[in-house]
N, C-alpha and C. Protein backbone atom coordinates (compact mmCIF):
# COMPACT_ATOMS: atom_id res chain seq x y z
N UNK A 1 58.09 -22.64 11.23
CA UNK A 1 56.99 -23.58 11.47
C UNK A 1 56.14 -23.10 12.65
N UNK A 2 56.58 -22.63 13.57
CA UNK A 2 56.00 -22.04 15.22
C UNK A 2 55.14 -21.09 14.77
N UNK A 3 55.30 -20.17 13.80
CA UNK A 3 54.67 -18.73 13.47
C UNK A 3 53.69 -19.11 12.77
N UNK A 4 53.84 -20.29 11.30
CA UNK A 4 52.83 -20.61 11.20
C UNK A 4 51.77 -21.28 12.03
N UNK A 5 52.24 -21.84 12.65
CA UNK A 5 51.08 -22.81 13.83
C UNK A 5 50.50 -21.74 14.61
N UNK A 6 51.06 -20.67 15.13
CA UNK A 6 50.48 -19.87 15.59
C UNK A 6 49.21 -18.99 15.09
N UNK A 7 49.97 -18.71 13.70
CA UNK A 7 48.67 -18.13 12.97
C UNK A 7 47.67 -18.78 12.42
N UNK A 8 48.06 -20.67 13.08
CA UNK A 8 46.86 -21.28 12.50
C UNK A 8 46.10 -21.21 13.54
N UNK A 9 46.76 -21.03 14.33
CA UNK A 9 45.84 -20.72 16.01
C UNK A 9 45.34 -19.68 16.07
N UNK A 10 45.50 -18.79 15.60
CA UNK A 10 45.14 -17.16 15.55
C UNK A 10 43.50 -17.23 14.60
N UNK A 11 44.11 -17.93 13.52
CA UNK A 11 42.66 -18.04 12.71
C UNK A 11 41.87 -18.85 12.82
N UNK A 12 41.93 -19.86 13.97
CA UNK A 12 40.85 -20.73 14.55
C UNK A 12 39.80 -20.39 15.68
N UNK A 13 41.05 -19.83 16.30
CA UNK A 13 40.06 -18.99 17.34
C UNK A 13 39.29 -17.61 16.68
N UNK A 14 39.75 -16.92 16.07
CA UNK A 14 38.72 -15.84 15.39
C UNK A 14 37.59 -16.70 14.45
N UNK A 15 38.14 -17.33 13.78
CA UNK A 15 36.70 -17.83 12.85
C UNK A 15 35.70 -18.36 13.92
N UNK A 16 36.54 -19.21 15.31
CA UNK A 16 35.33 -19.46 16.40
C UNK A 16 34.62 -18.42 16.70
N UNK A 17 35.34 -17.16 17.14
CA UNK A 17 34.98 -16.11 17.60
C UNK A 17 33.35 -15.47 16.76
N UNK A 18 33.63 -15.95 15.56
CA UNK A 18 32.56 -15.81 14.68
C UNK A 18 30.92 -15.95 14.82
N UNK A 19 31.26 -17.46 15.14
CA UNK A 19 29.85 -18.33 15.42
C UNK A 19 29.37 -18.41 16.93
N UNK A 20 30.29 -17.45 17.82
CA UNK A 20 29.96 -17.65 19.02
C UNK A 20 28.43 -16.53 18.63
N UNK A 21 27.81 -15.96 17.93
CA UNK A 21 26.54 -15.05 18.10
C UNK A 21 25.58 -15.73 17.37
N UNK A 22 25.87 -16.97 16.50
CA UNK A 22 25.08 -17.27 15.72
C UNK A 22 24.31 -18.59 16.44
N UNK A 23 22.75 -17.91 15.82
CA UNK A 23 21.59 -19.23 16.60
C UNK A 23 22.25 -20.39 16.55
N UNK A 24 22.17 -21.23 17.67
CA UNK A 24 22.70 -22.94 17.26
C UNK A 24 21.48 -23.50 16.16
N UNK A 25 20.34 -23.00 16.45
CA UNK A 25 18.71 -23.43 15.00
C UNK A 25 18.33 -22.16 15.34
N UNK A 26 17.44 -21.89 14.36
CA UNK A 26 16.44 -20.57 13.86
C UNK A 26 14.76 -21.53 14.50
N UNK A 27 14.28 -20.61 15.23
CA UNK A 27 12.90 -21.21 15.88
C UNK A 27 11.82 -20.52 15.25
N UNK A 28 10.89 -21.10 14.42
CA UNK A 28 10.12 -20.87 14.08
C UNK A 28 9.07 -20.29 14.99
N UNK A 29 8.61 -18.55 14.59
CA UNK A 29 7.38 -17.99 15.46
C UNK A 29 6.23 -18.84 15.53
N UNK A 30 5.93 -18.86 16.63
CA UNK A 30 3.99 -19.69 16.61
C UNK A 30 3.25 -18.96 16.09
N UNK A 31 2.25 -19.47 15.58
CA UNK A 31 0.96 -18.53 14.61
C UNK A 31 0.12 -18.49 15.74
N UNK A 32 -0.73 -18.17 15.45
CA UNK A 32 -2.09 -17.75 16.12
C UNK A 32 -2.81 -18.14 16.59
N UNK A 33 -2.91 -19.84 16.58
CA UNK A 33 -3.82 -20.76 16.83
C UNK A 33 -2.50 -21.86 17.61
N UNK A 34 -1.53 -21.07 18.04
CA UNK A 34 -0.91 -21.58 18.83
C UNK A 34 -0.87 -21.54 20.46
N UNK A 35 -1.59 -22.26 21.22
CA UNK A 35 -1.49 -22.16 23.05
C UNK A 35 -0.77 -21.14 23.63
N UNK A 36 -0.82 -20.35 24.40
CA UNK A 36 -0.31 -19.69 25.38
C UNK A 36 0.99 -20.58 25.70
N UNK A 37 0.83 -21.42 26.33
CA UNK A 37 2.08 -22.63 26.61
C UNK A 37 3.01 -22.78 25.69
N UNK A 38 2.58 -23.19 24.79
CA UNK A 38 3.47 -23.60 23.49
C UNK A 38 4.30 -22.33 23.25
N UNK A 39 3.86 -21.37 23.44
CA UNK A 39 4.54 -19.62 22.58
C UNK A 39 5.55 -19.96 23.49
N UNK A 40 5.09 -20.04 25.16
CA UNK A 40 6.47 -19.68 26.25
C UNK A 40 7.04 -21.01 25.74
N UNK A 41 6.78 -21.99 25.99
CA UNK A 41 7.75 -23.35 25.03
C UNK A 41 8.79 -22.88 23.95
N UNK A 42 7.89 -22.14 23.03
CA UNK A 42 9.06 -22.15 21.95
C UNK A 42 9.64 -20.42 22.35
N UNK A 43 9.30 -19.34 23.41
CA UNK A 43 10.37 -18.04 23.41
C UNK A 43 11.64 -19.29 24.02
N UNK A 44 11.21 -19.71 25.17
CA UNK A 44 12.49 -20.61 25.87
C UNK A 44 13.47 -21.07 24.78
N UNK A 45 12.46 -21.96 23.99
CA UNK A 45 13.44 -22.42 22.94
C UNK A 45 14.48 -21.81 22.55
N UNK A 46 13.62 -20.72 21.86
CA UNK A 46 14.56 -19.98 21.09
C UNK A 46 15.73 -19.24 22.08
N UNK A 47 15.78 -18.82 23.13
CA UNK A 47 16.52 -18.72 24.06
C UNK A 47 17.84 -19.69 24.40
N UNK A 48 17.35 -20.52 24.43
CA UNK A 48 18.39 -21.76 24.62
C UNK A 48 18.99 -21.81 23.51
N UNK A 49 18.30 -21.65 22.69
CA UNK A 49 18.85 -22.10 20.99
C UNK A 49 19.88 -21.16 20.52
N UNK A 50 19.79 -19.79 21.37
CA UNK A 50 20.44 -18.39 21.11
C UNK A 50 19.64 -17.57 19.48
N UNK A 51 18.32 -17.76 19.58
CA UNK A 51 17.96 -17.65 17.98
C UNK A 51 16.94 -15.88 19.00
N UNK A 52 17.62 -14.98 19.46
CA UNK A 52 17.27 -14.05 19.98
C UNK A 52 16.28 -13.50 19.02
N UNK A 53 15.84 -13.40 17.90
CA UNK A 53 15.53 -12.04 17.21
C UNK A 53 14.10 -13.26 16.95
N UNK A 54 13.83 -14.55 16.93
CA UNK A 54 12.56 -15.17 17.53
C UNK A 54 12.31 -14.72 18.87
N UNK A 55 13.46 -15.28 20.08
CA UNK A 55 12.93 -14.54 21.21
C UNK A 55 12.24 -13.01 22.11
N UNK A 56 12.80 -11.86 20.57
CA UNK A 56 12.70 -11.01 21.20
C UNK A 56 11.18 -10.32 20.26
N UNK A 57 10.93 -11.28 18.90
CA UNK A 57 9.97 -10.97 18.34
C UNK A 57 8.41 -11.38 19.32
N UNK A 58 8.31 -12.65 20.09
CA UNK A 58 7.48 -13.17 20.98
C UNK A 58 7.26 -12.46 21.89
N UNK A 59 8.34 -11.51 22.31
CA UNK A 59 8.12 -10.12 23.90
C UNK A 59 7.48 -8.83 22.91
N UNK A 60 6.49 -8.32 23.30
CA UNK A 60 6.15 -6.77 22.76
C UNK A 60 6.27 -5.95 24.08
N UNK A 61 6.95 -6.46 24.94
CA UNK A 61 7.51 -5.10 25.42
C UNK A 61 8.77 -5.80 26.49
N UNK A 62 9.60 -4.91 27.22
CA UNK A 62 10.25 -5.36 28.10
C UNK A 62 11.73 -5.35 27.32
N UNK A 63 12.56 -5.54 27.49
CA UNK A 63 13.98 -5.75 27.72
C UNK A 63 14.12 -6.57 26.51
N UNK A 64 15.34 -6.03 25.61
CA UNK A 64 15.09 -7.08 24.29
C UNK A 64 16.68 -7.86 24.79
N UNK A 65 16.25 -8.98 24.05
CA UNK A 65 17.63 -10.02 24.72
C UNK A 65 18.80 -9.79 23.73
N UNK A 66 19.71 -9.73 24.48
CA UNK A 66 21.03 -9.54 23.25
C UNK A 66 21.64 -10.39 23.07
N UNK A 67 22.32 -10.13 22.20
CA UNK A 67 23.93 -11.36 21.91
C UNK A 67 24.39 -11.56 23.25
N UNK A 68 25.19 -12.83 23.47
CA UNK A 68 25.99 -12.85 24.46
C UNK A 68 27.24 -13.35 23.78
N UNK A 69 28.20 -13.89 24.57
CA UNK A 69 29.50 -14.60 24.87
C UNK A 69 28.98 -15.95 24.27
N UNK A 70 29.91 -16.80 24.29
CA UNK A 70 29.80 -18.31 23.97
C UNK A 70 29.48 -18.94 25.33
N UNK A 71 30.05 -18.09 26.66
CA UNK A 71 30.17 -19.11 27.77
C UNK A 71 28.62 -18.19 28.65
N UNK A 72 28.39 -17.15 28.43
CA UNK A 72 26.83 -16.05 29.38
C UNK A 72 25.76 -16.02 28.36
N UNK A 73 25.67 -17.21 27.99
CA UNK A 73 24.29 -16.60 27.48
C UNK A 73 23.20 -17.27 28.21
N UNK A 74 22.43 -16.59 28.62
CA UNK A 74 21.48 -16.94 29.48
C UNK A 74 20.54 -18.35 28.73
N UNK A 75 19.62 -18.87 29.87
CA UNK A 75 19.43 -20.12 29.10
C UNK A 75 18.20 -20.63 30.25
N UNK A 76 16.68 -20.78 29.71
CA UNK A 76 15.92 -21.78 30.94
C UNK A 76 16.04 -23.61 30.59
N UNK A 77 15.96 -24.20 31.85
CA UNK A 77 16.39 -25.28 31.35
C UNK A 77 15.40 -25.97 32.55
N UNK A 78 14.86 -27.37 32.09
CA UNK A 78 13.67 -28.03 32.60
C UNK A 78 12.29 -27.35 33.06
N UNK A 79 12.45 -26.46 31.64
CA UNK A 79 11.00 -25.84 31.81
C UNK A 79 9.81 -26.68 32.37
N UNK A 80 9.37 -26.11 32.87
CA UNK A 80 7.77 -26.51 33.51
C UNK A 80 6.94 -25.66 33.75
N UNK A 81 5.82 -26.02 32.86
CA UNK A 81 4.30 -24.55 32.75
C UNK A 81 3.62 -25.23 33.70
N UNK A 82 3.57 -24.73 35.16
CA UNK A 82 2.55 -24.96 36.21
C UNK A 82 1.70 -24.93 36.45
N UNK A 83 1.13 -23.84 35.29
CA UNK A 83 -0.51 -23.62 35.42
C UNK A 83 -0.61 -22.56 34.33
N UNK A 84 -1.87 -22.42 33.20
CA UNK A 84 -2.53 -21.19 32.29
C UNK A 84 -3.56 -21.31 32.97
N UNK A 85 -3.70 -19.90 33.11
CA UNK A 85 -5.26 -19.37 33.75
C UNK A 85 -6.06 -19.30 32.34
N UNK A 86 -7.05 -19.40 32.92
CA UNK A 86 -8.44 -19.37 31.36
C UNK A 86 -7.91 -17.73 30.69
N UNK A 87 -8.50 -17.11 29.41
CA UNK A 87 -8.56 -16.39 29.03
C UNK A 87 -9.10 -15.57 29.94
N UNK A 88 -8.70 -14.24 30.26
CA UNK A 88 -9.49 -13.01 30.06
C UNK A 88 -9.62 -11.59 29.67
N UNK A 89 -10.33 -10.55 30.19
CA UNK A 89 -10.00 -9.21 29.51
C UNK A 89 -8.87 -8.15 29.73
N UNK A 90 -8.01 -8.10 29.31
CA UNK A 90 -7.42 -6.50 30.12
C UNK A 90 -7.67 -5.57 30.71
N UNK A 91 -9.26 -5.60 30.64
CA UNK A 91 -10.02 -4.48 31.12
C UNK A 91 -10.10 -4.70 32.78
N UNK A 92 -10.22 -6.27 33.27
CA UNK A 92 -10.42 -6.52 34.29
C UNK A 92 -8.62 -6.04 35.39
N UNK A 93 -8.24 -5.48 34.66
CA UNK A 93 -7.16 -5.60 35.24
C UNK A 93 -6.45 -4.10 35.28
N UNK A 94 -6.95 -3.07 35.30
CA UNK A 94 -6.71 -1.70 35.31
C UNK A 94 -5.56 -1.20 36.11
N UNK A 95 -5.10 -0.38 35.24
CA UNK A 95 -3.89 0.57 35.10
C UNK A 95 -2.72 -0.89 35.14
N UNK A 96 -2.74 -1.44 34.58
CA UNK A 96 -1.61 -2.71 34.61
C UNK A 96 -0.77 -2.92 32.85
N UNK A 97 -0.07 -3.74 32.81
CA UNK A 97 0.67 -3.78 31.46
C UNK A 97 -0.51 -4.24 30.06
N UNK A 98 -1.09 -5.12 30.78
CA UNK A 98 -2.35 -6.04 30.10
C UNK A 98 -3.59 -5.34 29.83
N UNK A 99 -4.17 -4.30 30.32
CA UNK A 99 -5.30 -3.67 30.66
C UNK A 99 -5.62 -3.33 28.66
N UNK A 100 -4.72 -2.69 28.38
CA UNK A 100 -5.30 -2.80 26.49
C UNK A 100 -5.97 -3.91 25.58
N UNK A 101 -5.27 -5.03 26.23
CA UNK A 101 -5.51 -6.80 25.85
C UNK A 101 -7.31 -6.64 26.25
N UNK A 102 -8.04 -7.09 24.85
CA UNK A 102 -8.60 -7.77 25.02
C UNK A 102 -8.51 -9.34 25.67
N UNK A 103 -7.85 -10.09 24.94
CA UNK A 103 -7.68 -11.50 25.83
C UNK A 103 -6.26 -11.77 26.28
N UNK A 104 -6.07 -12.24 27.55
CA UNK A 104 -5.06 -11.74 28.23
C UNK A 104 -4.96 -12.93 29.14
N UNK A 105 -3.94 -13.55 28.98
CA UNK A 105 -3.74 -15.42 30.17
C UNK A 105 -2.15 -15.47 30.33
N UNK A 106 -2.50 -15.81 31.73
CA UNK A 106 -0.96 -15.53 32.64
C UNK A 106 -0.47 -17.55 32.47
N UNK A 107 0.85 -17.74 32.30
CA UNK A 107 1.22 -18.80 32.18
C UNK A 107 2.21 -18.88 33.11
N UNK A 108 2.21 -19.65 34.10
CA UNK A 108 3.59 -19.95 35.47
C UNK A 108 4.11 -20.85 34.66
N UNK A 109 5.86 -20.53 34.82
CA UNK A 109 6.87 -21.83 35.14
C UNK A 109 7.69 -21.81 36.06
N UNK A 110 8.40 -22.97 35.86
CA UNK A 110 9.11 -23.15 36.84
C UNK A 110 10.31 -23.70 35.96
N UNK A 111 11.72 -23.38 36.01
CA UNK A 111 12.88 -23.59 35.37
C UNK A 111 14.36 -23.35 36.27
N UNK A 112 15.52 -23.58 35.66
CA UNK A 112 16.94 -22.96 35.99
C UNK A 112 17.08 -21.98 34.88
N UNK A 113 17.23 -21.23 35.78
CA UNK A 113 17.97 -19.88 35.45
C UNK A 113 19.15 -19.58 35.24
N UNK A 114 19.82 -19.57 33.88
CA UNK A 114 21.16 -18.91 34.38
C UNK A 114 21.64 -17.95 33.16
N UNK A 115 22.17 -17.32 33.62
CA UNK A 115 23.03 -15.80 33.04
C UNK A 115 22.14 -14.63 32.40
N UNK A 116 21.26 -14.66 33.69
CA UNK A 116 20.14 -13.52 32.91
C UNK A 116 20.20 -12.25 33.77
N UNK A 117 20.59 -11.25 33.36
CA UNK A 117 21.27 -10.16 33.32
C UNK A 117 20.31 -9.02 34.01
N UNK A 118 19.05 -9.19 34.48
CA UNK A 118 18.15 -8.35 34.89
C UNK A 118 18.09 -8.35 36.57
N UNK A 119 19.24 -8.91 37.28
CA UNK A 119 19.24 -8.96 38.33
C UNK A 119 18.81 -10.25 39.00
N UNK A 120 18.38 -11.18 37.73
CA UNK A 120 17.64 -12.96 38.54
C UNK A 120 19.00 -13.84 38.98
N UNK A 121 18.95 -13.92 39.89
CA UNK A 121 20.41 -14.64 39.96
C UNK A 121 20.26 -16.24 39.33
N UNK A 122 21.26 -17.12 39.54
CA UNK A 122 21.00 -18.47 38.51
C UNK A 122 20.42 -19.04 39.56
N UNK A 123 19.84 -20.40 38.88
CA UNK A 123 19.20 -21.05 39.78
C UNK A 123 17.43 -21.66 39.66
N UNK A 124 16.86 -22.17 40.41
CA UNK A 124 15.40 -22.50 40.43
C UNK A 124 14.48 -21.27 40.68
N UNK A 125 13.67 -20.88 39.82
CA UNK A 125 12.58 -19.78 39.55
C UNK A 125 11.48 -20.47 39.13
N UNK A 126 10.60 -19.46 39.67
CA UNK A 126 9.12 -19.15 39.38
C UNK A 126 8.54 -18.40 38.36
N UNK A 127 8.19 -17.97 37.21
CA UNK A 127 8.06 -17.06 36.92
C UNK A 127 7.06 -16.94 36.24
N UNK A 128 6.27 -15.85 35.78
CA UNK A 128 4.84 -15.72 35.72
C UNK A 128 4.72 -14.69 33.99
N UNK A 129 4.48 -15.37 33.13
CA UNK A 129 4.50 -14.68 32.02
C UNK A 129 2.84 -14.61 31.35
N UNK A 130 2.88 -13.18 30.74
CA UNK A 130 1.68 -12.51 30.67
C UNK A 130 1.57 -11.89 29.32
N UNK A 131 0.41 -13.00 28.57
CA UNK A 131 0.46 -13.26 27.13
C UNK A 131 -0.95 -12.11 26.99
N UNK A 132 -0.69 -11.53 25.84
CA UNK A 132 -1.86 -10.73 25.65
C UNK A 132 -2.06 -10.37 23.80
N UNK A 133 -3.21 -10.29 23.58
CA UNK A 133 -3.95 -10.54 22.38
C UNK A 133 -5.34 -9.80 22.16
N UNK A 134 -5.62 -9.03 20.77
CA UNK A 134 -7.11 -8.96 20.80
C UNK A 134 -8.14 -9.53 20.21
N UNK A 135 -7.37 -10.73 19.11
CA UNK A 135 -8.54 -11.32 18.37
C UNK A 135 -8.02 -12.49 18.25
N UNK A 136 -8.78 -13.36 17.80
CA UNK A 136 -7.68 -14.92 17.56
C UNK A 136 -7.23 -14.64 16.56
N UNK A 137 -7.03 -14.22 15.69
CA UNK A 137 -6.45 -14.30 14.49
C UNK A 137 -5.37 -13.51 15.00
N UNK A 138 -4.75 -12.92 15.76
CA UNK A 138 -3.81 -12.56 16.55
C UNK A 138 -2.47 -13.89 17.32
N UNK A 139 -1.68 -13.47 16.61
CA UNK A 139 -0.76 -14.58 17.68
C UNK A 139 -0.26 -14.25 18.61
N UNK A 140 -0.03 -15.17 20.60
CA UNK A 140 0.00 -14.53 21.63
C UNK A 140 1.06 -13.88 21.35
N UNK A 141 1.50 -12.95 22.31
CA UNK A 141 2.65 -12.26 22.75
C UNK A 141 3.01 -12.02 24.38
N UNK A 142 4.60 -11.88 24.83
CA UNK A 142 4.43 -11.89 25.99
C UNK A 142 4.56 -10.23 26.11
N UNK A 143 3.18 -9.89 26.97
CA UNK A 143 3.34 -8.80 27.45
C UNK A 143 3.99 -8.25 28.99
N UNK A 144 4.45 -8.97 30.02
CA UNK A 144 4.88 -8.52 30.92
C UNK A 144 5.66 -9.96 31.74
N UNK A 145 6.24 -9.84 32.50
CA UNK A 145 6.75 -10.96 33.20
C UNK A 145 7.06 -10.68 34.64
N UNK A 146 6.71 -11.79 35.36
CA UNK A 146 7.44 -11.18 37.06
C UNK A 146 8.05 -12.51 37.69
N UNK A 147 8.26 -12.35 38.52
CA UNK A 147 9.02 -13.72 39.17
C UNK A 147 8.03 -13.71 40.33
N UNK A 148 7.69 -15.01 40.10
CA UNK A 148 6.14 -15.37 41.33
C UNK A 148 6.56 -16.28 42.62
């Protein structure tokens, strides 16, 4: 009876082991006629949600997010967009990540940070994400990020 219970334990924790990579929801990409705000709204989402391969489709460049653990996966939490600057050109902004972007708008938040692997330790951040685009019929993307 012990050996079986054990191996019912054995196969509970592996089948967990399973779903620890899988999105808790699948986040739908924003289209094109979706806000600057809203895109960082829903990468977060999808972040939190663990639905990475939305999150990492929304970044065109930078660090693609991976699987984690059940207990490290990084996560922003009480997002707050502090401010979108108006549209402008990439051009105005030479030799920089954005400078190709025709239209190009920086979005601040402010969130908790935790288990993000690029050296941010956990905690309350600033951070400054940098959406870039050349036509509207284009949907944003984040092109660069810094901690402000």
């Amino acid at each position: 009876m012990w050996i079986s219970g054990a191996t019912g334990v054995v196969a509970v924790a592996t089948a967990g082991a399973g779903f620890v990579h899988a999105p808790h929801t699948t986040v739908a990409l924003p289209g094109a006629q979706a806000s600057p705000a809203t895109v960082i709204r829903t990468y977060v989402r999808a972040i939190n949600d663990r639905d990475y391969s939305t999150a990492n489709a929304i970044q065109l460049r930078g660090p693609r997010i991976e699987d984690h653990g059940w207990f490290d996966a990084p996560s922003i939490r009480h997002l707050n967009v502090t401010h979108v600057t108006p549209v402008y050109s990439g051009k105005d902004v030479p030799s920089s990540s954005v400078t190709s972007f025709k239209q190009v708008v920086e979005v601040d938040i402010r969130g908790q940070f935790h288990h993000w692997d690029d050296g941010l330790p956990g905690g309350d951040h600033m951070v400054s994400y940098y959406l870039g685009r050349n036509t509207d019929a284009q949907r944003w993307r984040i092109v660069d990020e810094g901690q402000g």
